[in-house]
Protein backbone atom coordinates (compact mmCIF):
# COMPACT_ATOMS: atom_id res chain seq x y z
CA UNK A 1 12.83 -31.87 25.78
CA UNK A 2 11.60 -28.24 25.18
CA UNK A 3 12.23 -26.62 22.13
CA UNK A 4 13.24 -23.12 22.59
CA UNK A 5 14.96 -20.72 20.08
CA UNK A 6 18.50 -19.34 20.44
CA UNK A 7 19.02 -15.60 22.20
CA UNK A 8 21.19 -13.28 21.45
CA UNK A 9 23.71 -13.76 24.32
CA UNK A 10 23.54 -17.66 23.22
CA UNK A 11 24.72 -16.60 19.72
CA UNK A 12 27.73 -14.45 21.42
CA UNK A 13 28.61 -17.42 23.33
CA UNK A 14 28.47 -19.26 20.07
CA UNK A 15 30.50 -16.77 18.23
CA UNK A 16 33.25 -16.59 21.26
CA UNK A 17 33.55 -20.10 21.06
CA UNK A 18 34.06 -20.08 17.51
CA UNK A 19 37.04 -17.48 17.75
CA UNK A 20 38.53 -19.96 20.08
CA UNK A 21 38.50 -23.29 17.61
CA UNK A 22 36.10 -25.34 20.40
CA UNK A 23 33.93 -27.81 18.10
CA UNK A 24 30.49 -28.10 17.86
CA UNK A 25 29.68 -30.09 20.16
CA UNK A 26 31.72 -28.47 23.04
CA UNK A 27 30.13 -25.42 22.43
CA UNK A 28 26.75 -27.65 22.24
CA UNK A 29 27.72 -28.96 25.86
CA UNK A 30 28.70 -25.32 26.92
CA UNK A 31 25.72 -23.54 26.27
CA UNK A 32 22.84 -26.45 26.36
CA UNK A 33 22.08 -26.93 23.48
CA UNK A 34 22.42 -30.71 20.86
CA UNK A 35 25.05 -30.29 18.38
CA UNK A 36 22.45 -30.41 15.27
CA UNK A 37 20.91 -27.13 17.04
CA UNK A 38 24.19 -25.59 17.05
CA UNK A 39 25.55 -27.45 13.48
CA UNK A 40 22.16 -25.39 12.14
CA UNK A 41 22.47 -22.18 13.39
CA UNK A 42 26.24 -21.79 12.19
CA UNK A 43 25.12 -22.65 9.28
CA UNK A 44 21.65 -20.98 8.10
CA UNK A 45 23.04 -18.02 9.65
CA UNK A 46 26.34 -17.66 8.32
CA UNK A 47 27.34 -15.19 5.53
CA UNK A 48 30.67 -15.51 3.91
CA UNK A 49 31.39 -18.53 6.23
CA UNK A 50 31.76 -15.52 8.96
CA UNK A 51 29.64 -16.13 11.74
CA UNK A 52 28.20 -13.24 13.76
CA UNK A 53 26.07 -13.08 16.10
CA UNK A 54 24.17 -9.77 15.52
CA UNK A 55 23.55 -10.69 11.80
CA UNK A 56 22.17 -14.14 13.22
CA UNK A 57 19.78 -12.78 15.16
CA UNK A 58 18.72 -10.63 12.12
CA UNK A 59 18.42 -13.30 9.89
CA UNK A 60 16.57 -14.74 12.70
CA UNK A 61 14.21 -12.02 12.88
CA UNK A 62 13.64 -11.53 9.57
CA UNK A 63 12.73 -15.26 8.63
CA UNK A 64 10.66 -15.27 11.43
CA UNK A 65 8.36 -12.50 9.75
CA UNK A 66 8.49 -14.11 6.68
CA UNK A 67 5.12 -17.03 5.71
CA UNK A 68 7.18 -20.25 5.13
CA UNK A 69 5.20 -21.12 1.87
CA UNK A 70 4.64 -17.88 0.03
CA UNK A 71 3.30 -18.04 -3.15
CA UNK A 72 2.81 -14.78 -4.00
CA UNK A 73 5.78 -12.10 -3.77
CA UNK A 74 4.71 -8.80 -1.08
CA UNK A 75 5.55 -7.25 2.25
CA UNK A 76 8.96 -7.59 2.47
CA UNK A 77 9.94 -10.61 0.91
CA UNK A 78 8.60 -8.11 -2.47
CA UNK A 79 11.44 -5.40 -0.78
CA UNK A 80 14.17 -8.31 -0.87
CA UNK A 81 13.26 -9.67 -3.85
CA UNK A 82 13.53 -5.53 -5.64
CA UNK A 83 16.54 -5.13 -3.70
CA UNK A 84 18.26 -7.85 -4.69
CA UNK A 85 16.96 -7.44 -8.57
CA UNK A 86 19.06 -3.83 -8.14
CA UNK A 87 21.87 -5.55 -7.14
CA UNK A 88 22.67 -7.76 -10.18
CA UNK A 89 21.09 -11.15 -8.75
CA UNK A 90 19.08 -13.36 -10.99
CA UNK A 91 15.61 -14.70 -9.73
CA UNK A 92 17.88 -18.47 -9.28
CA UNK A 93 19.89 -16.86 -7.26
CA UNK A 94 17.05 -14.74 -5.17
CA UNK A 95 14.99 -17.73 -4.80
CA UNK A 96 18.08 -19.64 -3.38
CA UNK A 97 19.05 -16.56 -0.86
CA UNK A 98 15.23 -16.91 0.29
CA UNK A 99 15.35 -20.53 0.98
CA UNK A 100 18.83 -20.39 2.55
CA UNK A 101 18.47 -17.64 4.38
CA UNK A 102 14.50 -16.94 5.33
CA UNK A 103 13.69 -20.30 5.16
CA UNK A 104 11.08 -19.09 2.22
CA UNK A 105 10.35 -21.33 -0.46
CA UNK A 106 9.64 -19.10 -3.66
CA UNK A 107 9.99 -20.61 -7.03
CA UNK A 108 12.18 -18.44 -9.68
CA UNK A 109 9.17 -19.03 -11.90
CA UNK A 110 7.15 -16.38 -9.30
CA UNK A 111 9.85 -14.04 -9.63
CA UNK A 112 9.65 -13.71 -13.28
CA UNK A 113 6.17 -13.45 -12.75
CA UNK A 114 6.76 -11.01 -10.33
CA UNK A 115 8.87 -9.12 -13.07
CA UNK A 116 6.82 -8.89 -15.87
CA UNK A 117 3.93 -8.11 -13.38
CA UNK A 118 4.89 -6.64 -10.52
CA UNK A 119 1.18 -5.35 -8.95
CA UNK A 120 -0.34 -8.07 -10.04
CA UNK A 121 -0.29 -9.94 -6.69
């Protein structure tokens, strides 16, 4: 079996499905795709248990540009993580947001780092 990524229009057939109450795996059967593939999506990109498909391909995109192991905080993972500082979060929480949603694995210990000394690299 080929491994291929989800496109957009699967994700709106995902998210009309949804609206309608079909389970997983009917919508798995529906569009092609095994019910882990589709148990996955739903739930990586998810926010607020709401799922939409143009913020799923976002969070898509955006993980996708991101290294997987990144040990040092720049490029836009260093955007998210100043962002997110702005907005109240605590480097626990921004290090869980990265993992949940990028799929980046930064430890809160680098974000303190990252705090005390930001160009520092």
């Amino acid at each position: 079996m080929t491994r291929r990524q989800l496109t957009l229009g699967e994700r709106y057939q995902i998210s009309w499905h949804l609206e309608k109450n079909f389970e997983q795996y009917e919508i798995a059967e529906k569009i092609g795709f095994s019910e882990s593939t589709i148990s996955k999506e739903i739930r990586r990109n998810s926010l607020d248990n709401t799922y939409d498909p143009d913020v799923a391909q976002f969070l898509c995109d955006v993980r996708k540009s991101f290294p997987r192991k990144a040990r040092v905080i720049v490029g836009e993972v260093e955007e998210f993580v100043i962002y997110t500082l702005k907005c109240g979060s605590v480097p626990e929480q921004i290090s869980q947001l990265l993992e949940k949603h990028f799929g980046v694995n930064i430890s809160t210990t680098a974000i303190y780092n990252f705090i005390h000394h930001p160009f520092e690299g």
